[in-house]
ModelCIF file with pLDDT and N, C-alpha, C, O atoms, coordinates in Angstrom:
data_MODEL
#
_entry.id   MODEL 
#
_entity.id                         1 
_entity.type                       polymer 
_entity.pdbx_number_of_molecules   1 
#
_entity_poly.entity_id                      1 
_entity_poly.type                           'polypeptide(L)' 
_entity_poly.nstd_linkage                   no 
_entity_poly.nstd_monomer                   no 
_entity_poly.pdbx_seq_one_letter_code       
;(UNK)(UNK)(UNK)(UNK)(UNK)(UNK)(UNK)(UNK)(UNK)(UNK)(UNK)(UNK)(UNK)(UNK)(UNK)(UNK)
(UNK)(UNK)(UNK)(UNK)(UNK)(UNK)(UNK)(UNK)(UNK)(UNK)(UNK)(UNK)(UNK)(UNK)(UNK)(UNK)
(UNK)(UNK)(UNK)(UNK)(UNK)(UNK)(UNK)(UNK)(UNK)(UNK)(UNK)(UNK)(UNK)(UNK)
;
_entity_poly.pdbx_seq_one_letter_code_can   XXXXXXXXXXXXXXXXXXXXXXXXXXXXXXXXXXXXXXXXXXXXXX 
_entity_poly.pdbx_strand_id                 A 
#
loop_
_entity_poly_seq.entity_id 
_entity_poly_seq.num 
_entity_poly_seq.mon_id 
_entity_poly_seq.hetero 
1 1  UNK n 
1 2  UNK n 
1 3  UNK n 
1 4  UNK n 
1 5  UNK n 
1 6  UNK n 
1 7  UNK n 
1 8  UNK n 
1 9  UNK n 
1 10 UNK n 
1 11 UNK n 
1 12 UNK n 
1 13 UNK n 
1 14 UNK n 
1 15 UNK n 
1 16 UNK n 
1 17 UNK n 
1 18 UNK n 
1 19 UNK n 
1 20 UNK n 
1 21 UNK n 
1 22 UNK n 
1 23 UNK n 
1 24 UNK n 
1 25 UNK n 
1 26 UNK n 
1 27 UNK n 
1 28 UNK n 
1 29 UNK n 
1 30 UNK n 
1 31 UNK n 
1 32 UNK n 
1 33 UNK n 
1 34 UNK n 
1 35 UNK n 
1 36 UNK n 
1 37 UNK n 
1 38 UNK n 
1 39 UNK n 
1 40 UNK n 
1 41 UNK n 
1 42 UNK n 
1 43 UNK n 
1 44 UNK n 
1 45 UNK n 
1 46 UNK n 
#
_struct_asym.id          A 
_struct_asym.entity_id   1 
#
loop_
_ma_qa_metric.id 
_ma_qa_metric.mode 
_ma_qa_metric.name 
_ma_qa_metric.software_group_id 
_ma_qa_metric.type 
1 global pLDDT . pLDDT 
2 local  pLDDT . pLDDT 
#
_ma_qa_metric_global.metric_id      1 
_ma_qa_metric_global.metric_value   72.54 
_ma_qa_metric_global.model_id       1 
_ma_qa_metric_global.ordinal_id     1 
#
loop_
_ma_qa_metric_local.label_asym_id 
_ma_qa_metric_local.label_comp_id 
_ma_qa_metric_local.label_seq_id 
_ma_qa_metric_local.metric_id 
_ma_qa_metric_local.metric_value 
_ma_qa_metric_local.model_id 
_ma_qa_metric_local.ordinal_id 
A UNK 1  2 73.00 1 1  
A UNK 2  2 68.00 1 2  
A UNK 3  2 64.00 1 3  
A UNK 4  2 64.00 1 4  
A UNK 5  2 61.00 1 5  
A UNK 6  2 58.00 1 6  
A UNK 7  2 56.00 1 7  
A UNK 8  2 56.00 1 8  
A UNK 9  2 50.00 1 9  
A UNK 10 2 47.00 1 10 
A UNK 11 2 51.00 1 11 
A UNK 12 2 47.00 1 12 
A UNK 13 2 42.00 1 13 
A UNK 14 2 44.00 1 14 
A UNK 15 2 44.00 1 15 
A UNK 16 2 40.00 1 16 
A UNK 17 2 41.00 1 17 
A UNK 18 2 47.00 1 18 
A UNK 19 2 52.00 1 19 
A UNK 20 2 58.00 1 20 
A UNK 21 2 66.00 1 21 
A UNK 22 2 72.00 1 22 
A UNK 23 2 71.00 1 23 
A UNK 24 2 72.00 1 24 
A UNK 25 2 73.00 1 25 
A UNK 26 2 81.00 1 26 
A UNK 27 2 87.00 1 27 
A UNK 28 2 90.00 1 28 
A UNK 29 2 91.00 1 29 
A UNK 30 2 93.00 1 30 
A UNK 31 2 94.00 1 31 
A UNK 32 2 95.00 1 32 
A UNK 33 2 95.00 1 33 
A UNK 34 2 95.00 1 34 
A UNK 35 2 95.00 1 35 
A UNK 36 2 95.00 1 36 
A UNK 37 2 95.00 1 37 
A UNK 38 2 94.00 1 38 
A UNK 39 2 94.00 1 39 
A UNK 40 2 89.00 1 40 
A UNK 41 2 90.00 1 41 
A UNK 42 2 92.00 1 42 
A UNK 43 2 91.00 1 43 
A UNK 44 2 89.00 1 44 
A UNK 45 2 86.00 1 45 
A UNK 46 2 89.00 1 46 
#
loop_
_atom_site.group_PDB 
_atom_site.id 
_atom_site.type_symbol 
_atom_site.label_atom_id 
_atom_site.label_alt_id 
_atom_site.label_comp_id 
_atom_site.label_asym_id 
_atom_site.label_entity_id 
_atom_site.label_seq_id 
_atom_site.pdbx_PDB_ins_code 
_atom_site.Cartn_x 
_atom_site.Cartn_y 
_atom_site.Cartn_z 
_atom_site.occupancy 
_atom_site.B_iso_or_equiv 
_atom_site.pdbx_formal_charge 
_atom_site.auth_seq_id 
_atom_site.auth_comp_id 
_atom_site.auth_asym_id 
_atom_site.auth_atom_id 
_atom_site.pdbx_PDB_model_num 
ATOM 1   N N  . UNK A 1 1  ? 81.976  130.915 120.706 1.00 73.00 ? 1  UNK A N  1 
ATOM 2   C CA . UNK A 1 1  ? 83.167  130.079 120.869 1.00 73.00 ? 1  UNK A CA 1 
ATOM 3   C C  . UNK A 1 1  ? 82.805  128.603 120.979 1.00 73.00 ? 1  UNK A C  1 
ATOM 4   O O  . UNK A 1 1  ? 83.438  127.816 120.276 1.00 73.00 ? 1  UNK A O  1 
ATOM 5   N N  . UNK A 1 2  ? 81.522  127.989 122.069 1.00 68.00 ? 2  UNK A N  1 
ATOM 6   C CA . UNK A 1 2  ? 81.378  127.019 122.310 1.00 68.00 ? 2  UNK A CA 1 
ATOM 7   C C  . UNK A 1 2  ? 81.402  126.083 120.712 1.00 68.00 ? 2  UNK A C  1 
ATOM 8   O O  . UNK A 1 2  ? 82.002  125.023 120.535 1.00 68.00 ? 2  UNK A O  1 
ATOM 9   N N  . UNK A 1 3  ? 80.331  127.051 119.387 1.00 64.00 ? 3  UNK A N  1 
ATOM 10  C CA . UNK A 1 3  ? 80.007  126.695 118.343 1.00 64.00 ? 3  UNK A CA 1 
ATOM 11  C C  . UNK A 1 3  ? 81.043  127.061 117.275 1.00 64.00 ? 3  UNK A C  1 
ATOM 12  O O  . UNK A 1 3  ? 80.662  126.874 116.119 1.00 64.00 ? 3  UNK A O  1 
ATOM 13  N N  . UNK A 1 4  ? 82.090  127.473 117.413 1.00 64.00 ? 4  UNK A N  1 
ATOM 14  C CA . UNK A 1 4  ? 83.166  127.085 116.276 1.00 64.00 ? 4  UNK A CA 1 
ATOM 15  C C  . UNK A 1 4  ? 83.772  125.934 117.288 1.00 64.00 ? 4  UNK A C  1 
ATOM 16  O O  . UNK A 1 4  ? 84.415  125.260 116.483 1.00 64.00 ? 4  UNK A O  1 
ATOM 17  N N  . UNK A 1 5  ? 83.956  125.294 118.600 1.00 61.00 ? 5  UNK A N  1 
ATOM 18  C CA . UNK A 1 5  ? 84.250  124.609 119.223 1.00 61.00 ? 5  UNK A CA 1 
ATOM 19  C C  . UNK A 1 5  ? 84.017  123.441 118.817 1.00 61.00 ? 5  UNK A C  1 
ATOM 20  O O  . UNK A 1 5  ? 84.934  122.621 118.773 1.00 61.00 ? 5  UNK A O  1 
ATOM 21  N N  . UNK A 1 6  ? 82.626  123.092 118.402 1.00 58.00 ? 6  UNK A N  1 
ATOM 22  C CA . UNK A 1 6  ? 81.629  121.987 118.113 1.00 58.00 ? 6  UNK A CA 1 
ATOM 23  C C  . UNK A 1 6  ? 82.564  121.768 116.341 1.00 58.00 ? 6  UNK A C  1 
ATOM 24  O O  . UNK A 1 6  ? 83.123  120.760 115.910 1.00 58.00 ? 6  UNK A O  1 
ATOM 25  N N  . UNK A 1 7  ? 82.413  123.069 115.722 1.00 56.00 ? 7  UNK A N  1 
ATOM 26  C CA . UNK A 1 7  ? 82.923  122.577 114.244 1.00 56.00 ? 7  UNK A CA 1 
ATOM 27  C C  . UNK A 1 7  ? 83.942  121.935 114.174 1.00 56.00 ? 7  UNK A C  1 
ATOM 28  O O  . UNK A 1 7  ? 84.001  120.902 113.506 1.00 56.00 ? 7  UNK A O  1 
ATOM 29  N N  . UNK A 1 8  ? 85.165  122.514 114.992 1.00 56.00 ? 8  UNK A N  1 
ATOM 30  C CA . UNK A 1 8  ? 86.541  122.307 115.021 1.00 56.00 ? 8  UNK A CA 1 
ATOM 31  C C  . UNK A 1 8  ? 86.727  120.613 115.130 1.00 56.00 ? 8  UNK A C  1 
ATOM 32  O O  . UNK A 1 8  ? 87.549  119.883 114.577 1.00 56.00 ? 8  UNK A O  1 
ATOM 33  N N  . UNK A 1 9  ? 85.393  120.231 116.265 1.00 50.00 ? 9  UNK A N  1 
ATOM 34  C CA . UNK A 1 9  ? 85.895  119.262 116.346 1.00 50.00 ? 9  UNK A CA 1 
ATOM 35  C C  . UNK A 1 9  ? 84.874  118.131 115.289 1.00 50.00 ? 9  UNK A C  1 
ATOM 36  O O  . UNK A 1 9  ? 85.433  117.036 115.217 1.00 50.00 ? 9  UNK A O  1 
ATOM 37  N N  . UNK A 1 10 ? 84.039  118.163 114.788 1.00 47.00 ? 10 UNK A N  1 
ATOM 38  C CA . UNK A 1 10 ? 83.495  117.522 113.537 1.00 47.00 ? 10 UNK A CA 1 
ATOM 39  C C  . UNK A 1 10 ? 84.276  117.339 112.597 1.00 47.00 ? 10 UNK A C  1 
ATOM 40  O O  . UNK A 1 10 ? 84.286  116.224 112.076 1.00 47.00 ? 10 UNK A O  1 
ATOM 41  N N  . UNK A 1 11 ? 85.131  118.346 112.121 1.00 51.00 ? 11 UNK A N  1 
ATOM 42  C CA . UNK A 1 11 ? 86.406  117.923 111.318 1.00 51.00 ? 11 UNK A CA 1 
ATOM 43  C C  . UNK A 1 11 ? 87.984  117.255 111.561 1.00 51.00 ? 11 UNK A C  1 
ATOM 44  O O  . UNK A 1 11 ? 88.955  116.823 110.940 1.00 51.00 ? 11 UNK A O  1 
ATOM 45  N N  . UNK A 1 12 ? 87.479  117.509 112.927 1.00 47.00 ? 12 UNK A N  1 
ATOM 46  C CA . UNK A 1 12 ? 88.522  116.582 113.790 1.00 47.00 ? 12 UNK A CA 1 
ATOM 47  C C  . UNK A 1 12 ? 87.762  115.454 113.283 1.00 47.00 ? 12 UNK A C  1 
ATOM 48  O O  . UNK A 1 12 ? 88.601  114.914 112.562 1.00 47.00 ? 12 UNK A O  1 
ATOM 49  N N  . UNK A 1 13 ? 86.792  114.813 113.209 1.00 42.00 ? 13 UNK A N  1 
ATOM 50  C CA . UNK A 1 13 ? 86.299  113.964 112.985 1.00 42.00 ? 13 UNK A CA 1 
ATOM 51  C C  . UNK A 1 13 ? 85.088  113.538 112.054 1.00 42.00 ? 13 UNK A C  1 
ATOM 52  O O  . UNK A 1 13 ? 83.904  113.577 112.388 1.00 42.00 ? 13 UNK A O  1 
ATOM 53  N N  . UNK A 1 14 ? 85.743  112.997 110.446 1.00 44.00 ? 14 UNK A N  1 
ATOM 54  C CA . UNK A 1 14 ? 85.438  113.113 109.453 1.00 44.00 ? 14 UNK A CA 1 
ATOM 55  C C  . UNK A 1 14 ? 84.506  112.258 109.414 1.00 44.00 ? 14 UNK A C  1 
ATOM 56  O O  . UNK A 1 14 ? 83.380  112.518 108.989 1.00 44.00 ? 14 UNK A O  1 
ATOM 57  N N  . UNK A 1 15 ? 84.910  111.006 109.904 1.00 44.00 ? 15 UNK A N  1 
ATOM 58  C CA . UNK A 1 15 ? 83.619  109.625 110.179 1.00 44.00 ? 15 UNK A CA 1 
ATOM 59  C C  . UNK A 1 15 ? 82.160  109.823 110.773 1.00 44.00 ? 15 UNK A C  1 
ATOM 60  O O  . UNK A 1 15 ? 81.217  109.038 110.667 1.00 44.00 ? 15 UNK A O  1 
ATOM 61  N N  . UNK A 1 16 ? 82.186  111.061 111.428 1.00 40.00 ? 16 UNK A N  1 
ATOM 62  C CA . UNK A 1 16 ? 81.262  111.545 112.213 1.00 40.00 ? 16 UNK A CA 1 
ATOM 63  C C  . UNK A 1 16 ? 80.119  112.485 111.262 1.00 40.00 ? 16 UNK A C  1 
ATOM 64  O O  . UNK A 1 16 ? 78.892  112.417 111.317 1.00 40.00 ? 16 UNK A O  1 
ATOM 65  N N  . UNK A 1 17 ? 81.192  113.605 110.157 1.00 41.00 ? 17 UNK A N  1 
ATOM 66  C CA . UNK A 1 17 ? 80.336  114.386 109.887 1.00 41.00 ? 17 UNK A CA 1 
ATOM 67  C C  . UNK A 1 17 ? 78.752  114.354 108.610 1.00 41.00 ? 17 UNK A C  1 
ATOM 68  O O  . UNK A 1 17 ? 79.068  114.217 107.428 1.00 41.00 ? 17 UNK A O  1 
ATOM 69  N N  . UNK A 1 18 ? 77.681  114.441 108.830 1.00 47.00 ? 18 UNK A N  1 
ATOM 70  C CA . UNK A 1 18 ? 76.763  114.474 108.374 1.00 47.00 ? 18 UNK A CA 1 
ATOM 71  C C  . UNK A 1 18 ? 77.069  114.745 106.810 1.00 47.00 ? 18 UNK A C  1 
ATOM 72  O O  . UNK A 1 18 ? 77.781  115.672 106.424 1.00 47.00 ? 18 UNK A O  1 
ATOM 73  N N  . UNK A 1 19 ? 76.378  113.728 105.887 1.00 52.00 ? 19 UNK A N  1 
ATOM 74  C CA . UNK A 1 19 ? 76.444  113.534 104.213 1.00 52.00 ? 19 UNK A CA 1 
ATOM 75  C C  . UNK A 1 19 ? 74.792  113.857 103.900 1.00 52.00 ? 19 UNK A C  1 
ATOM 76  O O  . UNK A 1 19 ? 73.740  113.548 104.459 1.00 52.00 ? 19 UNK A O  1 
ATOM 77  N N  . UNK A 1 20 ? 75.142  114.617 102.744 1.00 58.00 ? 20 UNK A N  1 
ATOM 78  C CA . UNK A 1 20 ? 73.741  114.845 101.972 1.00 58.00 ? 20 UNK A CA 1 
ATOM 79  C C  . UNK A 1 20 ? 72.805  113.815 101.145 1.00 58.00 ? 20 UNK A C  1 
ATOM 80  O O  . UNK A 1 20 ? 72.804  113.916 99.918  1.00 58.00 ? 20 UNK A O  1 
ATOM 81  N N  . UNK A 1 21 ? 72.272  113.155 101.565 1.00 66.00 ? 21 UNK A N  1 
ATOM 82  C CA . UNK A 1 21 ? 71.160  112.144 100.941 1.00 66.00 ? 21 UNK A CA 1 
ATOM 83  C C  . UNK A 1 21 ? 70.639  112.355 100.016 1.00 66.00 ? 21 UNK A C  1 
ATOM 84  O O  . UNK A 1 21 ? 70.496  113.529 99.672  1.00 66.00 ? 21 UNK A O  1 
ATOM 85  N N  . UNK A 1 22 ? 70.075  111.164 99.131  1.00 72.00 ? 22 UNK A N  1 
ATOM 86  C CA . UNK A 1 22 ? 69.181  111.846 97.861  1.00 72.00 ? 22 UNK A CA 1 
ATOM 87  C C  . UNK A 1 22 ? 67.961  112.335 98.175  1.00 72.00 ? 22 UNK A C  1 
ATOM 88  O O  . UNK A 1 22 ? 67.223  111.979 99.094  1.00 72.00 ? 22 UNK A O  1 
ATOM 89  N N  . UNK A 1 23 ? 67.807  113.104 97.424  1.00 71.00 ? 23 UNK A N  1 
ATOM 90  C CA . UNK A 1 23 ? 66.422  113.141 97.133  1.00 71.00 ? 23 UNK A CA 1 
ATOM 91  C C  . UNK A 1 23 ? 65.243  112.715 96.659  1.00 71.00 ? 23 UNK A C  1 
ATOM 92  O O  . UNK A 1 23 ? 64.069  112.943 96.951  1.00 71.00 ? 23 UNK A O  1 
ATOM 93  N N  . UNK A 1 24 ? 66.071  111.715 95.468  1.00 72.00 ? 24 UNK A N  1 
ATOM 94  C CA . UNK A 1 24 ? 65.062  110.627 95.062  1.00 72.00 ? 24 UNK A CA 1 
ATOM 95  C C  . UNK A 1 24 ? 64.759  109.522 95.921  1.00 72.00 ? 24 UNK A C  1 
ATOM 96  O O  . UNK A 1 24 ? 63.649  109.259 96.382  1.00 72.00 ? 24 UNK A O  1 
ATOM 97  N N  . UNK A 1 25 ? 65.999  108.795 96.130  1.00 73.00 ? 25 UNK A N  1 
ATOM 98  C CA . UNK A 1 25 ? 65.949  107.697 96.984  1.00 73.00 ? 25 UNK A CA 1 
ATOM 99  C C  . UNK A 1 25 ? 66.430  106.793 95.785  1.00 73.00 ? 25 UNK A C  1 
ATOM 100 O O  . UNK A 1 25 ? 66.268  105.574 95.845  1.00 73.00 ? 25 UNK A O  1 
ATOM 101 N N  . UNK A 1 26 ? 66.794  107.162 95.117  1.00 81.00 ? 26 UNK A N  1 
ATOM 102 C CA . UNK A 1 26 ? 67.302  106.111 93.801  1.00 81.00 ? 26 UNK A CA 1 
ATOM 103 C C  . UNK A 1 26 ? 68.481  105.558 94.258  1.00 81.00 ? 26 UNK A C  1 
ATOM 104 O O  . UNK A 1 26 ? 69.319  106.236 94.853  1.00 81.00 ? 26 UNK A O  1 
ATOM 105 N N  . UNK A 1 27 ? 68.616  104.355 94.023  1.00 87.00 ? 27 UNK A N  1 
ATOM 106 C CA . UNK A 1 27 ? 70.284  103.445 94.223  1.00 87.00 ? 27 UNK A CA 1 
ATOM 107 C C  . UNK A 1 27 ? 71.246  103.844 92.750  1.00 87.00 ? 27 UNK A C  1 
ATOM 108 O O  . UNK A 1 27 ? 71.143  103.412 91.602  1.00 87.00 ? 27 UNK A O  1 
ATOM 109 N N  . UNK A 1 28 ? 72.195  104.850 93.360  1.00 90.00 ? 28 UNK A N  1 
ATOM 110 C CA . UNK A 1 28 ? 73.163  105.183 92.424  1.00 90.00 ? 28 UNK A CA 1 
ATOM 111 C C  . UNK A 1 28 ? 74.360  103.763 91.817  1.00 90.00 ? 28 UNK A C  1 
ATOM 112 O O  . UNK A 1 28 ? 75.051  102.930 92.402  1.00 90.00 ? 28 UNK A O  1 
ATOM 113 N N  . UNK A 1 29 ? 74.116  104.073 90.500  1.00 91.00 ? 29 UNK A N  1 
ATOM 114 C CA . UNK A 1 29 ? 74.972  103.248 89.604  1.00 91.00 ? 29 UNK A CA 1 
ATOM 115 C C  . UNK A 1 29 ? 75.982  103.695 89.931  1.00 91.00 ? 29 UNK A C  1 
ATOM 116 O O  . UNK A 1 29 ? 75.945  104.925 89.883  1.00 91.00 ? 29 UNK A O  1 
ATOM 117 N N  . UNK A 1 30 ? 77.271  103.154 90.381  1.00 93.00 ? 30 UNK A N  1 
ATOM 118 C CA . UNK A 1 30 ? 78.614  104.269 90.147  1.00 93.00 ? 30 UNK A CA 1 
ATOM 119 C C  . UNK A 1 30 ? 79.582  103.773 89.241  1.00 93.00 ? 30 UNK A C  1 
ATOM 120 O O  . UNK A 1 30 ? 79.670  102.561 89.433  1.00 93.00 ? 30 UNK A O  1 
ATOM 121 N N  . UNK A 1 31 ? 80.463  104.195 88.211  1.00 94.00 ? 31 UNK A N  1 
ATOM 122 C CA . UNK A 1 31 ? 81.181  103.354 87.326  1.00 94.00 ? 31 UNK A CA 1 
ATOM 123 C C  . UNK A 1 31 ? 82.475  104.430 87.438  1.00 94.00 ? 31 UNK A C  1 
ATOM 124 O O  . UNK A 1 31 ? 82.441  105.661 87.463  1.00 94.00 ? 31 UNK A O  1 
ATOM 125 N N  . UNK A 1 32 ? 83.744  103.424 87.503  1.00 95.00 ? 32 UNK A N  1 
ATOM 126 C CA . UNK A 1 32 ? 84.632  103.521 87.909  1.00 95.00 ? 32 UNK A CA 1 
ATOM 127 C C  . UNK A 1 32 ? 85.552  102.962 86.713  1.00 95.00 ? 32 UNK A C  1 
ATOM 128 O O  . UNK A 1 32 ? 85.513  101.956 86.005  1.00 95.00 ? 32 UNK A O  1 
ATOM 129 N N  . UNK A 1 33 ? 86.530  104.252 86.830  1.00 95.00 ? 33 UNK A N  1 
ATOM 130 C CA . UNK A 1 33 ? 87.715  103.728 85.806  1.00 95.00 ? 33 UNK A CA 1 
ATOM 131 C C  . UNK A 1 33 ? 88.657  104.203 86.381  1.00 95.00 ? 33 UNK A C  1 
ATOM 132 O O  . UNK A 1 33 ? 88.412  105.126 87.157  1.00 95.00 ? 33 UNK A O  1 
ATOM 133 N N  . UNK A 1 34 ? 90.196  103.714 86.200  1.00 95.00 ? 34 UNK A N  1 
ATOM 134 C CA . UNK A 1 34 ? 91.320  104.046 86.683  1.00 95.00 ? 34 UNK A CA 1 
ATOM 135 C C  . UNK A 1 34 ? 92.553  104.085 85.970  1.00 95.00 ? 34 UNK A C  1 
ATOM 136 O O  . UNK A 1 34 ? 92.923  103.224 85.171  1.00 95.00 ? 34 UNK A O  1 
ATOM 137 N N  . UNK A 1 35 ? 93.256  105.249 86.331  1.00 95.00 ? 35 UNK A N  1 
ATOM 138 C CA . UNK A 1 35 ? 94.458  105.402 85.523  1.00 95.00 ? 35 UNK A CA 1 
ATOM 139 C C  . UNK A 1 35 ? 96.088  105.060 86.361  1.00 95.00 ? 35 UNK A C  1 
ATOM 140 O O  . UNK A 1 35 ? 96.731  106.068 86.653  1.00 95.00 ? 35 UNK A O  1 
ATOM 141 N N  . UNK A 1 36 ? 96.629  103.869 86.674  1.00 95.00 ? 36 UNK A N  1 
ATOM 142 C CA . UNK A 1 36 ? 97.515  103.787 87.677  1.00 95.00 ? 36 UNK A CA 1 
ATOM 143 C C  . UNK A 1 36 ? 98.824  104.798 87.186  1.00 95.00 ? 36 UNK A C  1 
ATOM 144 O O  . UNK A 1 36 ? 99.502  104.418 86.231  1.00 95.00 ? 36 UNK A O  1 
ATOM 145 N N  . UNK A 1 37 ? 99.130  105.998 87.819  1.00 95.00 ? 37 UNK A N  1 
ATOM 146 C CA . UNK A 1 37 ? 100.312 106.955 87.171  1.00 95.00 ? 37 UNK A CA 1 
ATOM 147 C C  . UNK A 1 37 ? 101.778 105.989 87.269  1.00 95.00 ? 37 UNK A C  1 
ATOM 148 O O  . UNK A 1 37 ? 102.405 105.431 86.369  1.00 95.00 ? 37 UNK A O  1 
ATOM 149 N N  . UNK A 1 38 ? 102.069 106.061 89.019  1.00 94.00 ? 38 UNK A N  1 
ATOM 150 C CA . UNK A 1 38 ? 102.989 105.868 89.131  1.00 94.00 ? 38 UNK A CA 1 
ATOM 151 C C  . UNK A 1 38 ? 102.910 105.012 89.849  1.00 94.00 ? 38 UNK A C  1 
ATOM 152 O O  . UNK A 1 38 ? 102.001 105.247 90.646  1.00 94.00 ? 38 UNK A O  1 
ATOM 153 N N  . UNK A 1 39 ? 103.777 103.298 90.189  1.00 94.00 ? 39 UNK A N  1 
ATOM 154 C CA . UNK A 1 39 ? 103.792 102.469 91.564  1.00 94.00 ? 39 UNK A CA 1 
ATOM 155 C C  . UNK A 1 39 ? 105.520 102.368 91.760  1.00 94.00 ? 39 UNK A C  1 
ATOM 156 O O  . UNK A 1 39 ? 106.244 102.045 90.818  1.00 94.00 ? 39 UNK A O  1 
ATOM 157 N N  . UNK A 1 40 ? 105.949 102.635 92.871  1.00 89.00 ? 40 UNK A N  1 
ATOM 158 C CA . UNK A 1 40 ? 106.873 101.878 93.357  1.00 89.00 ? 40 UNK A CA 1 
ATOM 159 C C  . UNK A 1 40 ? 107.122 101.718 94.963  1.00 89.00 ? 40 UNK A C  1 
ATOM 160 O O  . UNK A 1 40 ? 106.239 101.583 95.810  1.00 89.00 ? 40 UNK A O  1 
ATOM 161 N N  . UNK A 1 41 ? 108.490 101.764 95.175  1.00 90.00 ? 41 UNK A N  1 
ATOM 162 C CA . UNK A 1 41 ? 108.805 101.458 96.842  1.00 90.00 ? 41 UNK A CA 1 
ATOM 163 C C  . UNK A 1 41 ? 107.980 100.418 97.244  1.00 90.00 ? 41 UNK A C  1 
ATOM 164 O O  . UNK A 1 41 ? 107.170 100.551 98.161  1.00 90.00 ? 41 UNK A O  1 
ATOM 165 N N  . UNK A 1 42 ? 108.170 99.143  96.467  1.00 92.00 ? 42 UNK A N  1 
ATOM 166 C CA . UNK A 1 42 ? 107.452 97.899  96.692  1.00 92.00 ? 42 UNK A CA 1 
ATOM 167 C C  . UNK A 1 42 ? 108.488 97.452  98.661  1.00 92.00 ? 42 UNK A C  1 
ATOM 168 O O  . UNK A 1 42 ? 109.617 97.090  98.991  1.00 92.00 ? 42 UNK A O  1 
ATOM 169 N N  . UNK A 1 43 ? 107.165 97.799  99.381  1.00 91.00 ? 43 UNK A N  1 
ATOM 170 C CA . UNK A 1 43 ? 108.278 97.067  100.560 1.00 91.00 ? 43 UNK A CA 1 
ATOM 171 C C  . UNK A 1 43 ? 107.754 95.739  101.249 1.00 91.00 ? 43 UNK A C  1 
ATOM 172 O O  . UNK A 1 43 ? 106.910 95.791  102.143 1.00 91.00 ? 43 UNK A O  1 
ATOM 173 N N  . UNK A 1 44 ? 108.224 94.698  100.850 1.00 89.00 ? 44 UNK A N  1 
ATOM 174 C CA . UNK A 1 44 ? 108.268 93.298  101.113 1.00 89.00 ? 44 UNK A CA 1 
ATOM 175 C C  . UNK A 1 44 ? 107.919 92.574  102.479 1.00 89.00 ? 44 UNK A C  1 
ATOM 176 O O  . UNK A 1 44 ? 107.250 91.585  102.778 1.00 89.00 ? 44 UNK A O  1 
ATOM 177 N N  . UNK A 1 45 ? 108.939 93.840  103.422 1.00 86.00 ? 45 UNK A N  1 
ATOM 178 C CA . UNK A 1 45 ? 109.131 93.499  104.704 1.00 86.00 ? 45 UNK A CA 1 
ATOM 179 C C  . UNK A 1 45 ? 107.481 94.228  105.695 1.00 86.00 ? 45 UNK A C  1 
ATOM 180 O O  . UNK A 1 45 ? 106.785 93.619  106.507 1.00 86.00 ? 45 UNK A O  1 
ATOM 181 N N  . UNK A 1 46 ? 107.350 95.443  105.277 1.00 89.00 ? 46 UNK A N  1 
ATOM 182 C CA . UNK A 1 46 ? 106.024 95.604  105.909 1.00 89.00 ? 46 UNK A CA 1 
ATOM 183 C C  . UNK A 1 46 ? 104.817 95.643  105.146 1.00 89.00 ? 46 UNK A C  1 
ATOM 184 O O  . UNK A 1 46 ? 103.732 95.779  105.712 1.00 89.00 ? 46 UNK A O  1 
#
C-alpha cells in the first residue's frame, strides 16, 4: 500500500517524475512544424 501510495502521488506530480536520458549524450536537434486547426473565443478582457 505504502508503494502504490508513493506512485499515486508521483503522478500527482508530473514536474517531479523521473525522464529517461540519452544514452549517447548527444544534444538533440528538434524540428518543429505546426498545423494551427482551429482559433477562436479571442477574449480581450482576460
Amino acid at each position: 500500500m505504502e508503494k502504490l501510495l508513493k506512485k499515486i502521488e508521483e503522478n500527482l506530480r508530473p514536474d517531479e517524475v523521473a525522464h529517461k536520458k540519452r544514452d549517447d549524450g548527444m544534444k538533440v536537434d528538434a524540428r518543429i512544424r505546426v498545423n494551427i486547426i482551429t482559433v477562436g473565443d479571442i477574449d480581450t478582457v482576460s
